[in-house]
N, C-alpha and C. Protein backbone atom coordinates (compact mmCIF):
# COMPACT_ATOMS: atom_id res chain seq x y z
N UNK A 1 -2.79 11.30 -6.93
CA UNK A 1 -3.54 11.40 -5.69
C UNK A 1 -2.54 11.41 -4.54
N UNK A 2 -3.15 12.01 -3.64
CA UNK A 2 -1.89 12.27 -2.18
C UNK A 2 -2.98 12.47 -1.07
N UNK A 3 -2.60 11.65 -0.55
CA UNK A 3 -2.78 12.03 0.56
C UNK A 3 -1.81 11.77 2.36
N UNK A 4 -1.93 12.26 3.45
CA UNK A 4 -1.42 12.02 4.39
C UNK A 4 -1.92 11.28 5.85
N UNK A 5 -1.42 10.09 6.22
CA UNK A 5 -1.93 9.00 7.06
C UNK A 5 -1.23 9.03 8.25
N UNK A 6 -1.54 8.20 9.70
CA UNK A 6 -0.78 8.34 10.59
C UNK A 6 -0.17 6.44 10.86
N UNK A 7 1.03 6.52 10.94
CA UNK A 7 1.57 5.16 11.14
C UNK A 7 2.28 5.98 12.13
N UNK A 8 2.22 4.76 13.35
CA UNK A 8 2.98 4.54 14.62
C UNK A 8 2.93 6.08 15.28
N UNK A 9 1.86 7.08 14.56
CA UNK A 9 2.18 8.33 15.16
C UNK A 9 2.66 9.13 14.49
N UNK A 10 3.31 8.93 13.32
CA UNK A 10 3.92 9.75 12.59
C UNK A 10 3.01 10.03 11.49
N UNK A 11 3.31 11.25 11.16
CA UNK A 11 3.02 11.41 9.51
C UNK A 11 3.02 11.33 8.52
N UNK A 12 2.68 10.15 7.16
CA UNK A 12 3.39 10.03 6.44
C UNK A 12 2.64 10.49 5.23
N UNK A 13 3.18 11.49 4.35
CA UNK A 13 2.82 11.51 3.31
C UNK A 13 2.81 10.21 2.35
N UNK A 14 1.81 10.09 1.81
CA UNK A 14 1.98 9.28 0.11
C UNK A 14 1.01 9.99 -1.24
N UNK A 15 1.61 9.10 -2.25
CA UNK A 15 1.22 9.87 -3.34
C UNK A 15 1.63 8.88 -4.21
N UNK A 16 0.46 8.69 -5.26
CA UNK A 16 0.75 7.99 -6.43
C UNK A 16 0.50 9.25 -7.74
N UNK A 17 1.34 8.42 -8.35
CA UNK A 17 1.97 9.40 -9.58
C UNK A 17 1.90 8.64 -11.10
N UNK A 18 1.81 8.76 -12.01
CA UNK A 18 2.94 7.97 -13.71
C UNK A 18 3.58 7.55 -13.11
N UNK A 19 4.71 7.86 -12.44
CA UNK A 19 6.06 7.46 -12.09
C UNK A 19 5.84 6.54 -10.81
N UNK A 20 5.02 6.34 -10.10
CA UNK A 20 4.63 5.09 -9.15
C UNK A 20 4.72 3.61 -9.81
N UNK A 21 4.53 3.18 -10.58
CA UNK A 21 4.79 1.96 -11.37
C UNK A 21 5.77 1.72 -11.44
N UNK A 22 6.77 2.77 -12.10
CA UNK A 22 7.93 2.60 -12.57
C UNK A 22 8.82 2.45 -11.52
N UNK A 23 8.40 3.89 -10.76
CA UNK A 23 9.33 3.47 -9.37
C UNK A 23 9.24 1.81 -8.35
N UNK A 24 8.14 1.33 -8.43
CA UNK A 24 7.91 -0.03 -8.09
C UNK A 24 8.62 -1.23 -8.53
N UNK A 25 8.64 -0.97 -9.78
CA UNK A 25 8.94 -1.81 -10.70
C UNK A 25 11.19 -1.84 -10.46
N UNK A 26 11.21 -0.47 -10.56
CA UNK A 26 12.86 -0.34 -10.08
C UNK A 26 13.33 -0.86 -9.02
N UNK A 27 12.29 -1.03 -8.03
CA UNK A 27 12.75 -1.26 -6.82
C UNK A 27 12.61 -2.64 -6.38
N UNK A 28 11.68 -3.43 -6.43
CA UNK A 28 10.95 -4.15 -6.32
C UNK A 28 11.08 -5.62 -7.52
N UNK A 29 11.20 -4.90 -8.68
CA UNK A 29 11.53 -5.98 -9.88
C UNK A 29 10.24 -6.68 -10.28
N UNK A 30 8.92 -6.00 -10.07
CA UNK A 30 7.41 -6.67 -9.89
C UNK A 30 6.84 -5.34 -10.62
N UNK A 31 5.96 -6.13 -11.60
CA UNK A 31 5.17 -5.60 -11.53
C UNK A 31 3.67 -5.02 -10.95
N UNK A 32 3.41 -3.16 -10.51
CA UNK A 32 2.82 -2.65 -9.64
C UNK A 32 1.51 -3.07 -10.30
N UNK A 33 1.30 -2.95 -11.84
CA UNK A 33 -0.15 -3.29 -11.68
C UNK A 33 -0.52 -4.68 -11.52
N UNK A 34 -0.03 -5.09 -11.98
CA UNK A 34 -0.01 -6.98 -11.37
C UNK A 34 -0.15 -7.17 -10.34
N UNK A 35 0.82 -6.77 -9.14
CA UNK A 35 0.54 -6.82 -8.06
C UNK A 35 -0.65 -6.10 -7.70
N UNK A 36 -1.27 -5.64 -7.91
CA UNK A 36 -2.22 -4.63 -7.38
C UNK A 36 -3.17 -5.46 -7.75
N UNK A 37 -3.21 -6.00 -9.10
CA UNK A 37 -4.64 -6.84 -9.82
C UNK A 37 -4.93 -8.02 -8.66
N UNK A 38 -3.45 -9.16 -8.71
CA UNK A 38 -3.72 -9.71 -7.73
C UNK A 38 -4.16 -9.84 -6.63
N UNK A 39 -4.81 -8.55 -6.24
CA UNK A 39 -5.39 -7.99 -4.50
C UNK A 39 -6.35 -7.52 -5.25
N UNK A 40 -6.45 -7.25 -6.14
CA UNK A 40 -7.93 -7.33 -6.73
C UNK A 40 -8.93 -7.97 -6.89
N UNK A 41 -8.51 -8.68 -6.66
CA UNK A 41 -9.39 -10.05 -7.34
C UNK A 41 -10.13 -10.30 -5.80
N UNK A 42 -9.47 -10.21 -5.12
CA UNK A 42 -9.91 -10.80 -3.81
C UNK A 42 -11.15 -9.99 -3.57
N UNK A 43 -11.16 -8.33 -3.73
CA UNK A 43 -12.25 -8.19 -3.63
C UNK A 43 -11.92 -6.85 -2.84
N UNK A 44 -13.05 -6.21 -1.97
CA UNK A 44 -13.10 -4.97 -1.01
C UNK A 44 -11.77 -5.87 0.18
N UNK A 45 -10.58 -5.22 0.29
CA UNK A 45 -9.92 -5.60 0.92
C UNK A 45 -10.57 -5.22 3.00
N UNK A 46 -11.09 -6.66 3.38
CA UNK A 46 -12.20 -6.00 4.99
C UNK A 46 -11.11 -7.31 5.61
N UNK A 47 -10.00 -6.70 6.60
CA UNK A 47 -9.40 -7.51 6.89
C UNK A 47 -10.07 -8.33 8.04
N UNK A 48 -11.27 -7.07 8.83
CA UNK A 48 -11.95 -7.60 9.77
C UNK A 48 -13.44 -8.08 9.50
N UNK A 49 -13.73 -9.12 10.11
CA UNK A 49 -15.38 -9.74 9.45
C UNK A 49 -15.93 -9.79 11.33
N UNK A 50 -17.14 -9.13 11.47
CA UNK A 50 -17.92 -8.96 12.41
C UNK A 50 -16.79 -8.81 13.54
N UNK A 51 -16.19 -7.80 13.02
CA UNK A 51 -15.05 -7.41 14.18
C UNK A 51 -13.80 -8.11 14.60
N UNK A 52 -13.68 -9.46 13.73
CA UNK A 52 -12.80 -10.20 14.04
C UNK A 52 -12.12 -9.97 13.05
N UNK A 53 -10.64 -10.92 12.82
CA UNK A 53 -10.09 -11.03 12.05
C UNK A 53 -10.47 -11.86 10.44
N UNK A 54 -10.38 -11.78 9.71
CA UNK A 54 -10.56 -12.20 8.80
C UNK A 54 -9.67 -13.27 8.09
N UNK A 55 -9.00 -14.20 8.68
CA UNK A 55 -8.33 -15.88 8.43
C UNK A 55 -8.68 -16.10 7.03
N UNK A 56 -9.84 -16.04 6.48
CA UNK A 56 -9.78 -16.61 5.43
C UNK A 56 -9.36 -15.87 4.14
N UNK A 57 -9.71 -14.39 4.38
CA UNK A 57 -8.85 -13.59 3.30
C UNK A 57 -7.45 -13.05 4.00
N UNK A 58 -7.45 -13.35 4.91
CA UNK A 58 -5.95 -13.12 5.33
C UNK A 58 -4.69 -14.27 4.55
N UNK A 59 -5.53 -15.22 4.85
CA UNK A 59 -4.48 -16.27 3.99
C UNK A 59 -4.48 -16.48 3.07
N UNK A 60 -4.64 -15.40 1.91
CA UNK A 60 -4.82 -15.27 0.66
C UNK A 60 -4.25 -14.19 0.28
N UNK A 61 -3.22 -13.53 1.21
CA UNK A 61 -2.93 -12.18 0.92
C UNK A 61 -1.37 -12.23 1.08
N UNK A 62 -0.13 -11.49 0.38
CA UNK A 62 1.15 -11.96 0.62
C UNK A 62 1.14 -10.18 0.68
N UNK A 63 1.12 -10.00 1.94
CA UNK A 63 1.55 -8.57 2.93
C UNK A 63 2.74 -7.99 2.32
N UNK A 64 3.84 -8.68 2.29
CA UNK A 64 4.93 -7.80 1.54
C UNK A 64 4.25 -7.24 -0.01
N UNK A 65 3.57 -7.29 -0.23
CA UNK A 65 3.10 -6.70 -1.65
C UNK A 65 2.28 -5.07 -0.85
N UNK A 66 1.85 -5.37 0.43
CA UNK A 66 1.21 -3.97 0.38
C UNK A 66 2.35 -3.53 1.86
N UNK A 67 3.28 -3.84 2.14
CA UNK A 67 4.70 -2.85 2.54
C UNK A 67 5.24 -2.40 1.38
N UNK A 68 5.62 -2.56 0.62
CA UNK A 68 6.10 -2.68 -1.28
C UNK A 68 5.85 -1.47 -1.21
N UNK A 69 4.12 -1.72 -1.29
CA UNK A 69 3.02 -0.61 -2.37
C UNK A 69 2.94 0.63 -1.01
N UNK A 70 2.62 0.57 0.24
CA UNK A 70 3.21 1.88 0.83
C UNK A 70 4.64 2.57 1.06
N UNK A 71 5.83 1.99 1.17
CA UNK A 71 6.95 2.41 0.84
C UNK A 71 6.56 3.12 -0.62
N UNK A 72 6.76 2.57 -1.32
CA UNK A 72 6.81 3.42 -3.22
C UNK A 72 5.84 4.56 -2.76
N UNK A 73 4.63 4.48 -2.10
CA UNK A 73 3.73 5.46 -2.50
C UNK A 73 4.43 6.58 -1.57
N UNK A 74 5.13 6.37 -0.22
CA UNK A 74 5.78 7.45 0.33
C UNK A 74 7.22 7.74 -0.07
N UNK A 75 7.67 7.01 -1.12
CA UNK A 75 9.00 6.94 -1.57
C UNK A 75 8.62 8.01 -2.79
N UNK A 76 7.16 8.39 -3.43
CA UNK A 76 6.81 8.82 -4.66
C UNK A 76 6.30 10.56 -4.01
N UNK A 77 6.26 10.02 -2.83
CA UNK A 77 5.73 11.88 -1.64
C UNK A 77 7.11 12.32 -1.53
N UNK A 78 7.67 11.60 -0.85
CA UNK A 78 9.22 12.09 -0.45
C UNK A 78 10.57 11.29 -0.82
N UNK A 79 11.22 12.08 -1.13
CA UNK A 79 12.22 11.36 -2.41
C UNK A 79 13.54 10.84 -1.56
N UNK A 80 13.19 11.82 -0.09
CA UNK A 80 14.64 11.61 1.03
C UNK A 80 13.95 10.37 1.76
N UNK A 81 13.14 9.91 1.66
CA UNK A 81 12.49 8.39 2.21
C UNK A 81 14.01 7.13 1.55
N UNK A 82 14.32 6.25 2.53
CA UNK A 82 15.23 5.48 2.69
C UNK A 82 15.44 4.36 2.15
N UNK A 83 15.72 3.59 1.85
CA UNK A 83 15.56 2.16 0.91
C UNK A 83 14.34 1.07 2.10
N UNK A 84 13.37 0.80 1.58
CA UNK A 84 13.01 -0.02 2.62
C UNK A 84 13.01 -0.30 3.50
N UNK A 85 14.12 -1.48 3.73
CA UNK A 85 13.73 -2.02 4.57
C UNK A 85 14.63 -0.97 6.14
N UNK A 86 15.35 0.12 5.99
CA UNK A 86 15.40 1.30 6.78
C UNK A 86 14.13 1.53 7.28
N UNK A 87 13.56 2.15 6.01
CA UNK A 87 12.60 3.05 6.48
C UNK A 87 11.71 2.12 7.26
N UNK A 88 10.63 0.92 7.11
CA UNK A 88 9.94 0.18 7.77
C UNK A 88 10.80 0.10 9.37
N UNK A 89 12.36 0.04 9.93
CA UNK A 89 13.14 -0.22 10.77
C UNK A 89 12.68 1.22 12.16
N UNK A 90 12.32 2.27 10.58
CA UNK A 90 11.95 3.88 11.51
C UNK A 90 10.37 3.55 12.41
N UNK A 91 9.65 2.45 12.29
CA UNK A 91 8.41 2.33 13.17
C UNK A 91 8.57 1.32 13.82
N UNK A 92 8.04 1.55 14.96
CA UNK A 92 7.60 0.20 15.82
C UNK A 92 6.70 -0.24 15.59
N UNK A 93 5.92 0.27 15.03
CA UNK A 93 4.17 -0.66 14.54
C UNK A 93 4.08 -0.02 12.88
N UNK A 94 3.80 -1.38 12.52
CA UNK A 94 3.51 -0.95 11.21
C UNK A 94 2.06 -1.42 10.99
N UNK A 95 0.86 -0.86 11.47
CA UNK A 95 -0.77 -2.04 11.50
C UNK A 95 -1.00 -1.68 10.44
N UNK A 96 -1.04 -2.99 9.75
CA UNK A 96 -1.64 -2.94 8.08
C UNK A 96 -3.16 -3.03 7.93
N UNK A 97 -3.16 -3.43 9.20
CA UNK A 97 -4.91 -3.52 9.41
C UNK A 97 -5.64 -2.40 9.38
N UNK A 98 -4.57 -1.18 9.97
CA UNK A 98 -5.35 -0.04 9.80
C UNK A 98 -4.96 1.05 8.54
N UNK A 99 -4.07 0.44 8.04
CA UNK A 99 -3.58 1.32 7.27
C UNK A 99 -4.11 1.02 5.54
N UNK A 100 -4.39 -0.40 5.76
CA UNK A 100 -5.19 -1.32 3.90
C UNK A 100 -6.86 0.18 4.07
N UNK A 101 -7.21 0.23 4.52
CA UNK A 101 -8.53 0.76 4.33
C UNK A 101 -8.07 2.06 3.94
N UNK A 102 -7.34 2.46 4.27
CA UNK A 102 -6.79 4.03 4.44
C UNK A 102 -6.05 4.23 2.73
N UNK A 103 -5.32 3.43 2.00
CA UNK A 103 -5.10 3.28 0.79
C UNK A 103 -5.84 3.08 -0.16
N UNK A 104 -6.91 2.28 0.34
CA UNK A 104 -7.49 1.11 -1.07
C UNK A 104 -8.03 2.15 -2.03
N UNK A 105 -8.24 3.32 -1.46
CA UNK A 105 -8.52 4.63 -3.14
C UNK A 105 -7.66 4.68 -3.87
N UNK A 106 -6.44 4.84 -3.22
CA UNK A 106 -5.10 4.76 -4.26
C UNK A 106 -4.88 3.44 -4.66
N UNK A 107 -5.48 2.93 -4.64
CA UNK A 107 -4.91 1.03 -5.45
C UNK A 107 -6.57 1.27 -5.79
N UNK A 108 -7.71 1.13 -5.82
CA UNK A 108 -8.61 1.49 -6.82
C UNK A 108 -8.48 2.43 -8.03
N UNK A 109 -8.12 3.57 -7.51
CA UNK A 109 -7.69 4.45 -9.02
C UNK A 109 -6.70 4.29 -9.71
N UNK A 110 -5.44 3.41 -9.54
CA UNK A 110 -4.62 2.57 -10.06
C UNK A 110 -5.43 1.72 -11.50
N UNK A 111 -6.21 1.44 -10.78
CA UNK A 111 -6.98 -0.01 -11.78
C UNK A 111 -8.20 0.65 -12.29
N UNK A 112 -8.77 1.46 -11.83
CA UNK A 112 -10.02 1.42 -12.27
C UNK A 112 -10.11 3.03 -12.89
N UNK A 113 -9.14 3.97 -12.64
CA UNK A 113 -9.02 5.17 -13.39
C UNK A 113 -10.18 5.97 -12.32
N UNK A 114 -10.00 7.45 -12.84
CA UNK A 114 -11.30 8.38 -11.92
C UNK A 114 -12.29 7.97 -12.61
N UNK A 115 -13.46 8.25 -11.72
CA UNK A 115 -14.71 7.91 -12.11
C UNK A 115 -15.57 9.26 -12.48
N UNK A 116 -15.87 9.53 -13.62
CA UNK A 116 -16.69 10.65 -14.04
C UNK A 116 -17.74 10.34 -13.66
């Protein structure tokens, strides 16, 4: 699956692949579906509740797992993408707030496969 999102203005391709795990796993030393299960569990990732923030699933969530999981997925689009913590250095805003909703298909079809 691929698709293309806007962070800080820019364009970023991503794309999960076979080779998305693995590449995770190289980089990272974690396992991607593990990590992914673990944000599973929590549920429809809604960082906002009646427009606010959401405190109580916020503090249940360890964020470097979904910088991780968008690096790899644009590290798996474009191969000239930079080691981390570079590339995160290339934005001034990184809103995960807007960007978790914009993924969660690609971390659903991770776990749960296409749906016939």
């Amino acid at each position: 699956m691929e698709k293309t999102i806007q962070i800080d203005g820019k364009d970023v391709r991503l794309k999960s692949t076979a080779a998305t795990p693995y590449r995770f796993k190289a980089q990272f030393n974690k396992d991607y579906i593990a990590e992914i299960a673990k944000l599973h569990k929590l549920g429809k990732i809604d960082i906002k509740k009646d427009g606010e923030p959401n405190f109580e699933l916020i503090e249940q969530m360890d964020f470097e797992v979904f910088y991780n999981i968008v690096w790899c997925m644009a590290k798996t689009a474009d191969k000239s993408i930079p080691e981390p913590l570079t590339w995160l250095d290339d934005f001034e805003e990184f809103p995960l707030f807007d960007i978790l909703p914009q993924i969660q298909d690609m971390l659903a079809i991770t776990i749960q496969g296409k749906k016939k």
